[in-house]
N, C-alpha and C. Protein backbone atom coordinates (compact mmCIF):
# COMPACT_ATOMS: atom_id res chain seq x y z
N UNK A 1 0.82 -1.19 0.00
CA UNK A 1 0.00 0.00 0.00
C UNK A 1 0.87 1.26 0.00
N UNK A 2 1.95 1.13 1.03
CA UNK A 2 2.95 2.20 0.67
C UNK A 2 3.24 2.81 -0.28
N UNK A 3 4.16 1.60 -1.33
CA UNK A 3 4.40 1.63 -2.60
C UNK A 3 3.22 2.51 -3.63
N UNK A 4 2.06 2.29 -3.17
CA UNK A 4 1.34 2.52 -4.30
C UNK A 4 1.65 4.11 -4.05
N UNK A 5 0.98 4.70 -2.70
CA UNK A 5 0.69 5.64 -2.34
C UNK A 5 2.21 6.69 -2.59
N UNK A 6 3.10 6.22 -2.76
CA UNK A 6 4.45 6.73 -3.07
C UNK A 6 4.57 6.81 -4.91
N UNK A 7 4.66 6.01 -5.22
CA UNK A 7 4.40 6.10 -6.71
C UNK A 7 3.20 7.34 -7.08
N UNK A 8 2.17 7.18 -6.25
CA UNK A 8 0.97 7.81 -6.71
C UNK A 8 1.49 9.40 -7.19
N UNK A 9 1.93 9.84 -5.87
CA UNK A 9 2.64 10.95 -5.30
C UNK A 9 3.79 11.34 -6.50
N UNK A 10 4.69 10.14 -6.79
CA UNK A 10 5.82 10.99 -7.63
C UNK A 10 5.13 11.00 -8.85
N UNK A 11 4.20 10.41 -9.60
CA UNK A 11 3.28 11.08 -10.96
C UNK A 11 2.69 12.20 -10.57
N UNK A 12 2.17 12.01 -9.82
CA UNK A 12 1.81 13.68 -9.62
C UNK A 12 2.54 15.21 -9.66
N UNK A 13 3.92 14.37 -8.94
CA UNK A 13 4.86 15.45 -9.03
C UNK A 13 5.32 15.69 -10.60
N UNK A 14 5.51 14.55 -10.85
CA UNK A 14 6.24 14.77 -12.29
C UNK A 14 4.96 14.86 -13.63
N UNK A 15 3.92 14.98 -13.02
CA UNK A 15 3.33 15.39 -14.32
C UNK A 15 2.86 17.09 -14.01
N UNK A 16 3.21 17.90 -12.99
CA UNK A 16 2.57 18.93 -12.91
C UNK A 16 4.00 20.15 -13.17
N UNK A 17 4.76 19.30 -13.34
CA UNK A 17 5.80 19.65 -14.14
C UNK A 17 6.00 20.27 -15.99
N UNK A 18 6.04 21.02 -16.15
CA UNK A 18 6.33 21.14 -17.73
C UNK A 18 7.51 21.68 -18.17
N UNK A 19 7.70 20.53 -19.51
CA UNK A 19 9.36 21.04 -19.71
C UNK A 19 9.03 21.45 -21.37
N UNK A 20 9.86 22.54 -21.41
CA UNK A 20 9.80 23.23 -22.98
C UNK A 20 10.78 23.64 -23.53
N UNK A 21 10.92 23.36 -25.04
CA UNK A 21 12.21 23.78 -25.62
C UNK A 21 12.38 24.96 -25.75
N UNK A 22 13.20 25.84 -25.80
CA UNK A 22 13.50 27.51 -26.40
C UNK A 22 13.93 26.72 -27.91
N UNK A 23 13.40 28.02 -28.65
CA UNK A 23 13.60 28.05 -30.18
C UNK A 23 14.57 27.69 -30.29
N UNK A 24 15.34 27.79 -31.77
CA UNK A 24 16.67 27.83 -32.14
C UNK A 24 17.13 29.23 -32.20
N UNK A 25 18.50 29.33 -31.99
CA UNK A 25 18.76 31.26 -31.65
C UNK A 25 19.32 31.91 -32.81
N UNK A 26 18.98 32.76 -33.32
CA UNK A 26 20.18 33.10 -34.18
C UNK A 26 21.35 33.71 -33.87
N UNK A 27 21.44 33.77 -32.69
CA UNK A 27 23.17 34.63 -32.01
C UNK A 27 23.40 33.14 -31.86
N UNK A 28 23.12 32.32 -31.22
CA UNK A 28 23.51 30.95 -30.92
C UNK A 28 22.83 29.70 -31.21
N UNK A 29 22.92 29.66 -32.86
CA UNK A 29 22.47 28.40 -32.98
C UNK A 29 22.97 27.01 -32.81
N UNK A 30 23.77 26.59 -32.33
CA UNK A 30 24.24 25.35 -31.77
C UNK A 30 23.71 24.98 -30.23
N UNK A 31 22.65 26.31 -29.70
CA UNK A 31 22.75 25.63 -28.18
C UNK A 31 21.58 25.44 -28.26
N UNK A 32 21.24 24.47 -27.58
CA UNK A 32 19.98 23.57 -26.86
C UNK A 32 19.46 23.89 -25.44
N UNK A 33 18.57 24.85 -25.54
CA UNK A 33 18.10 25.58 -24.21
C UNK A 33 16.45 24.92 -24.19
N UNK A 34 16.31 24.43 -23.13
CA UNK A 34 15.00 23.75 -22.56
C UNK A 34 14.54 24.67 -21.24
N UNK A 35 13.38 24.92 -20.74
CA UNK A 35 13.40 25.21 -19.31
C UNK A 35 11.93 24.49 -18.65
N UNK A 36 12.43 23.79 -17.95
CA UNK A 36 11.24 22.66 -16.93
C UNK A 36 10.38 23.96 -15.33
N UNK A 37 9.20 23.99 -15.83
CA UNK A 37 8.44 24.63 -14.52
C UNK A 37 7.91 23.89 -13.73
N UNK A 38 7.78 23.65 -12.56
CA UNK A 38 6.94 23.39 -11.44
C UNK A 38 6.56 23.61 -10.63
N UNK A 39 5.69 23.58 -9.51
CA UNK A 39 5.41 24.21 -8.62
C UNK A 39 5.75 23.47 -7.60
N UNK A 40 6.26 24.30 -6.06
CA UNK A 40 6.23 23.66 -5.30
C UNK A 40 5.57 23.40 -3.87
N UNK A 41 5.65 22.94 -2.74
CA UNK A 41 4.62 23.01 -1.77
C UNK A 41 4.00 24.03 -1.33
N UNK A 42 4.26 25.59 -1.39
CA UNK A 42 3.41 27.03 -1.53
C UNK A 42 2.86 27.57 -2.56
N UNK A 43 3.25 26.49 -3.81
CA UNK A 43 2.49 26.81 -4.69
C UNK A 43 3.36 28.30 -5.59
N UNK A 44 4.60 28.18 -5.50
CA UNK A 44 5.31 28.94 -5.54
C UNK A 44 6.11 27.96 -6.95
N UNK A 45 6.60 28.96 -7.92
CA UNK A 45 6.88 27.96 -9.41
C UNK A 45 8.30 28.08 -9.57
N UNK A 46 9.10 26.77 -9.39
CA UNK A 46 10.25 26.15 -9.45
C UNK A 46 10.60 26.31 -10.89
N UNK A 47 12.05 27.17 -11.41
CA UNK A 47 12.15 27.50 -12.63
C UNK A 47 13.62 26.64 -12.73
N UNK A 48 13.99 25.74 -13.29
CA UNK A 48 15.19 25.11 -14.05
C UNK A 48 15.25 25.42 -15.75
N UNK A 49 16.17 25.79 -15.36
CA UNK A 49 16.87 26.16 -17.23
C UNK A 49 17.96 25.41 -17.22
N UNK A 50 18.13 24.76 -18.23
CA UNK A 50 19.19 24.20 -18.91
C UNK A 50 19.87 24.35 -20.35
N UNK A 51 21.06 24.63 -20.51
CA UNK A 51 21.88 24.88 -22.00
C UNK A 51 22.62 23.89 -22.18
N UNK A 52 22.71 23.28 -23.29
CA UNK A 52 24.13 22.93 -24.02
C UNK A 52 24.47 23.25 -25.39
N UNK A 53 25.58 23.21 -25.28
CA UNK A 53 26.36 23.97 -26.70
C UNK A 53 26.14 25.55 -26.86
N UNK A 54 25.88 26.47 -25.38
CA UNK A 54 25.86 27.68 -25.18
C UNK A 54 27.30 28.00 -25.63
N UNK A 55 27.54 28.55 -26.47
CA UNK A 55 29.07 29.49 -26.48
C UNK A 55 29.01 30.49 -25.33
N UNK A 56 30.48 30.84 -24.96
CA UNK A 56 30.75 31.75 -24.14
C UNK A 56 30.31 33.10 -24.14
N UNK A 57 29.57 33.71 -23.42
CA UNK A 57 29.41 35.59 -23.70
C UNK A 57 30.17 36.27 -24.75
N UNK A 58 31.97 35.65 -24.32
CA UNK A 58 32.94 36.36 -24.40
C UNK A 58 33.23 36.20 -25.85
N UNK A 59 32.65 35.08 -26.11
CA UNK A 59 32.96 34.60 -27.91
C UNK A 59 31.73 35.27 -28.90
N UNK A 60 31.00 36.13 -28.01
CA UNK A 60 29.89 36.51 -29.03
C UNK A 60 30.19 37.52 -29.88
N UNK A 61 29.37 38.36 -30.98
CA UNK A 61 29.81 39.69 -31.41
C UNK A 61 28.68 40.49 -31.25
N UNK A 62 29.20 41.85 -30.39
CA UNK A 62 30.05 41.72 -29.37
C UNK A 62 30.56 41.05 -28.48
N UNK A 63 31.34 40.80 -28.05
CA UNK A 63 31.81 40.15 -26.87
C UNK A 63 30.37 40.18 -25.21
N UNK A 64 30.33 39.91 -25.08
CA UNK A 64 29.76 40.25 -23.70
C UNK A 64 30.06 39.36 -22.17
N UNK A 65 29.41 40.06 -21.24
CA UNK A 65 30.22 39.41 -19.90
C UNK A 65 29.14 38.33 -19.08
N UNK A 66 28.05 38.09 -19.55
CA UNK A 66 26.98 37.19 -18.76
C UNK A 66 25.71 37.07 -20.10
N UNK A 67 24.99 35.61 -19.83
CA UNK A 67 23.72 35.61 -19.91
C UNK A 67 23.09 35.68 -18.83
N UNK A 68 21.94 36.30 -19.00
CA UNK A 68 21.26 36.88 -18.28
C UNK A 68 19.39 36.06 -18.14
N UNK A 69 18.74 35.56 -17.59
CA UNK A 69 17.70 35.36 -17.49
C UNK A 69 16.82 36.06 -17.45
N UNK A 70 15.50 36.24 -17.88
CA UNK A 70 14.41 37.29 -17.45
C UNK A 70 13.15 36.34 -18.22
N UNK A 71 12.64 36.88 -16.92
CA UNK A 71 10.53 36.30 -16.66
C UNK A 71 9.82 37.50 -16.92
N UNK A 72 9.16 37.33 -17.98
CA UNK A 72 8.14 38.29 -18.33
C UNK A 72 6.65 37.71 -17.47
N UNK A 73 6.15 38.81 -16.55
CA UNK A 73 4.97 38.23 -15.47
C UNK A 73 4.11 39.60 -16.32
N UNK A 74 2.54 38.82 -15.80
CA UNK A 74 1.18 39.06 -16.04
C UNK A 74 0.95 40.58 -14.90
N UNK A 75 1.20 40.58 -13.36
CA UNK A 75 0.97 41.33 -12.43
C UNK A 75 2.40 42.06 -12.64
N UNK A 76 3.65 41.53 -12.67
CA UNK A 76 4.70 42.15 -12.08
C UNK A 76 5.63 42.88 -12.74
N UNK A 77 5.39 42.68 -14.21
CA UNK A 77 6.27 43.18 -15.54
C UNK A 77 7.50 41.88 -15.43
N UNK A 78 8.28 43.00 -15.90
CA UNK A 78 9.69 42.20 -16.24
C UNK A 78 10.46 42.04 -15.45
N UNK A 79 11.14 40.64 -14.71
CA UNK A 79 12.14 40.65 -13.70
C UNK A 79 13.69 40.01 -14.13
N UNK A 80 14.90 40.14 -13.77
CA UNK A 80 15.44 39.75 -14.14
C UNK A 80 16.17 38.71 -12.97
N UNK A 81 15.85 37.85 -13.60
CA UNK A 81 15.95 36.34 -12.06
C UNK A 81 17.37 36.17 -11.97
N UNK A 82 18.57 36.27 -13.16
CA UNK A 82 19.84 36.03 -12.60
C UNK A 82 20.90 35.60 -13.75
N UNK A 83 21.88 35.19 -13.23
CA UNK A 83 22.56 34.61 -14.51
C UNK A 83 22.43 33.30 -14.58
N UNK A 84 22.44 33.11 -16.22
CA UNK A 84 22.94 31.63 -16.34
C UNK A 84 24.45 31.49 -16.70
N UNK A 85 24.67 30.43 -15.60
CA UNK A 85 26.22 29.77 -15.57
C UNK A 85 26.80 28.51 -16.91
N UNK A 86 27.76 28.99 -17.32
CA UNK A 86 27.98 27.70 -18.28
C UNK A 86 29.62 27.68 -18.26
N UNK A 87 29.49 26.75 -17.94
CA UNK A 87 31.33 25.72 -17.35
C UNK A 87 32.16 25.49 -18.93
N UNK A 88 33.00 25.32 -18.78
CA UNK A 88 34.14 25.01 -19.50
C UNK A 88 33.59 24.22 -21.35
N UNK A 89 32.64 23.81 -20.94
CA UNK A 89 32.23 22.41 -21.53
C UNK A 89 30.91 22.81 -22.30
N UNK A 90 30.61 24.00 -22.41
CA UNK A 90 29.09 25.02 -22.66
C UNK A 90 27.74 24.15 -22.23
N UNK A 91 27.71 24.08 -21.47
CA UNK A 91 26.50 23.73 -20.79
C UNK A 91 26.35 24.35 -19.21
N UNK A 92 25.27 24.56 -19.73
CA UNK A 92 24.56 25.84 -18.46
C UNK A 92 23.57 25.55 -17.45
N UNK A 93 23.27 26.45 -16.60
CA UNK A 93 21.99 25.89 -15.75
C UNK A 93 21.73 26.78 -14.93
N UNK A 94 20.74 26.77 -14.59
CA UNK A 94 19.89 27.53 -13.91
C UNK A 94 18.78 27.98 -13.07
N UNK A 95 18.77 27.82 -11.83
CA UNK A 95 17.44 27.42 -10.86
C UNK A 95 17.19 28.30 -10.16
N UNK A 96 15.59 29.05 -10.38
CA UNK A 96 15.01 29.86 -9.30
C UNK A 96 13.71 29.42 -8.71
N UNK A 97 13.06 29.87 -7.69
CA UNK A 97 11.83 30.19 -7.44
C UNK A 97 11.20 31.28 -7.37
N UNK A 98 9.97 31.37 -7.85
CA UNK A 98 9.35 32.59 -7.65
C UNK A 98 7.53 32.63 -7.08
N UNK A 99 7.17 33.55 -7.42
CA UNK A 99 5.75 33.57 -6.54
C UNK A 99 5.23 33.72 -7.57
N UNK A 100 5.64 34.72 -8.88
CA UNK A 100 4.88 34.90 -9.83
C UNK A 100 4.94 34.03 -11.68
N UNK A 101 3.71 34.05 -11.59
CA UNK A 101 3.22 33.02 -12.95
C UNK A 101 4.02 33.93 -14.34
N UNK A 102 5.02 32.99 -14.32
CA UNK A 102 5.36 33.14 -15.82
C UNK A 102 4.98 33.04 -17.17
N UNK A 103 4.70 34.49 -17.94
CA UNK A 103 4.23 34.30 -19.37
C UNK A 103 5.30 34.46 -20.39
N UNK A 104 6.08 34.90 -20.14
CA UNK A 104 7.17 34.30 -21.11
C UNK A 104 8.56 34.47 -20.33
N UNK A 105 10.45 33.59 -20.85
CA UNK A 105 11.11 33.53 -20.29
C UNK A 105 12.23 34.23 -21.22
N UNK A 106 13.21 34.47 -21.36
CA UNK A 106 14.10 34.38 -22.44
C UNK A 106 15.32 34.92 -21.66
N UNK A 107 16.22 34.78 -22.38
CA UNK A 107 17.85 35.03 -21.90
C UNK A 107 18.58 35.57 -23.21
N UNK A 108 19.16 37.37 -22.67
CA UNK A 108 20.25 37.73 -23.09
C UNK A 108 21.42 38.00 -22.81
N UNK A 109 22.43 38.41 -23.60
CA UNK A 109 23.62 38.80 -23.36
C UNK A 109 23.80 39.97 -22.99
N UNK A 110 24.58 40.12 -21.67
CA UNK A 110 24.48 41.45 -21.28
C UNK A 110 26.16 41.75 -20.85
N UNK A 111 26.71 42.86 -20.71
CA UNK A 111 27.04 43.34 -19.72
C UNK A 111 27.70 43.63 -18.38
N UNK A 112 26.30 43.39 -17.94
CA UNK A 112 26.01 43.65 -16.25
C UNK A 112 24.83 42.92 -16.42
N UNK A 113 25.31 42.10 -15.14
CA UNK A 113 24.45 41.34 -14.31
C UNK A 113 23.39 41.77 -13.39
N UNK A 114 23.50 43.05 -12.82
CA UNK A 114 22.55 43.42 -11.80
C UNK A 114 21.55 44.34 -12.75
N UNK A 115 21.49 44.61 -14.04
CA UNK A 115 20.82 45.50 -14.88
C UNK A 115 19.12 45.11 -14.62
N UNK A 116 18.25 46.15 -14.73
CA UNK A 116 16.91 46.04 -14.98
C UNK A 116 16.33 45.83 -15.74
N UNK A 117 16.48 46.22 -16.90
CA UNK A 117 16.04 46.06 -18.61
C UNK A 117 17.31 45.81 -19.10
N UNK A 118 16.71 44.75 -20.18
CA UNK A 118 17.63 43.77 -20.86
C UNK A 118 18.04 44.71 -22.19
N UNK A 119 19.48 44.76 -22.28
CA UNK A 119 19.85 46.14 -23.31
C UNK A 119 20.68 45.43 -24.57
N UNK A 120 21.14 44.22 -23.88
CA UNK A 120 21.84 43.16 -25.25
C UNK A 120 21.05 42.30 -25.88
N UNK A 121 22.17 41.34 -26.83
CA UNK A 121 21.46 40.62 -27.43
C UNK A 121 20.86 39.60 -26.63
N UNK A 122 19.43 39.41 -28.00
CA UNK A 122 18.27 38.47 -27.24
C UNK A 122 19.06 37.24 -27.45
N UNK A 123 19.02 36.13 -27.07
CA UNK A 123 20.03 35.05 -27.21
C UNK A 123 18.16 34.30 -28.02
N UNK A 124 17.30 33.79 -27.08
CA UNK A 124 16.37 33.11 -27.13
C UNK A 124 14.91 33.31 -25.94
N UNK A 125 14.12 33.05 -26.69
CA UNK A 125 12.64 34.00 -25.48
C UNK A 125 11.96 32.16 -26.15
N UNK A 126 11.02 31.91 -25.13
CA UNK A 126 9.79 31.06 -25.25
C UNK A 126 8.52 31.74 -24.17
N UNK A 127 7.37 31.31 -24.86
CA UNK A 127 6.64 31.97 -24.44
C UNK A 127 5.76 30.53 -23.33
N UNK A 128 5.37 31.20 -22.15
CA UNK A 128 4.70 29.77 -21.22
C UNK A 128 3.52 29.74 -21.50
């Protein structure tokens, strides 16, 4: 009975989950950007982004110093949740939570990291 009631539980978790591809980019078409939403026990929405085959900021034209994340919200406007990290090996990642319902996500090249409005290139946007 355990078993069941445990199984029951992780479909639930994993179907209230949604994972979506980002387009193909034209600053970076070799990378493979997905981002998985969920919610979690406050009902509060668990954001994972993932890249591979991200080239470096630094290799772009222009050059630049970070990608940058940003959640376009319904109540809150535009926030910019943070950077995405990508190691040696171009693959990236990226995990926030937030309170507010995401209608669209996308990541550019910026700069500066602590900026408010996104002033570089768009790398890739999907809409939720």
């Amino acid at each position: 009975m355990k078993k069941i009631i445990l199984l029951c539980t992780v479909i639930l978790f994993v179907s209230c989950a949604s994972k979506m591809n980002f387009p193909v980019s034209n600053v970076a078409p070799a990378a493979e950007i997905s981002v998985k939403i969920s919610k979690d026990n406050n009902e509060n929405k668990e954001i994972n982004l993932k890249s591979k085959y991200l080239t470096s900021p630094e290799r772009l034209t222009p050059p630049r110093t970070a990608y940058i994340v940003w959640m376009q919200t319904e109540a809150n406007g535009l926030l910019n949740l943070g950077q995405l990290e990508t190691d040696a090996s171009n693959k990236g990642s990226f995990t926030t939570v937030t309170a507010y319902k995401p209608l669209e996500i996308f990541i550019t090249a910026e700069d500066d990291i602590a900026i408010k409005y996104p002033t570089g290139q768009e790398i890739s946007r999907i809409k939720i």
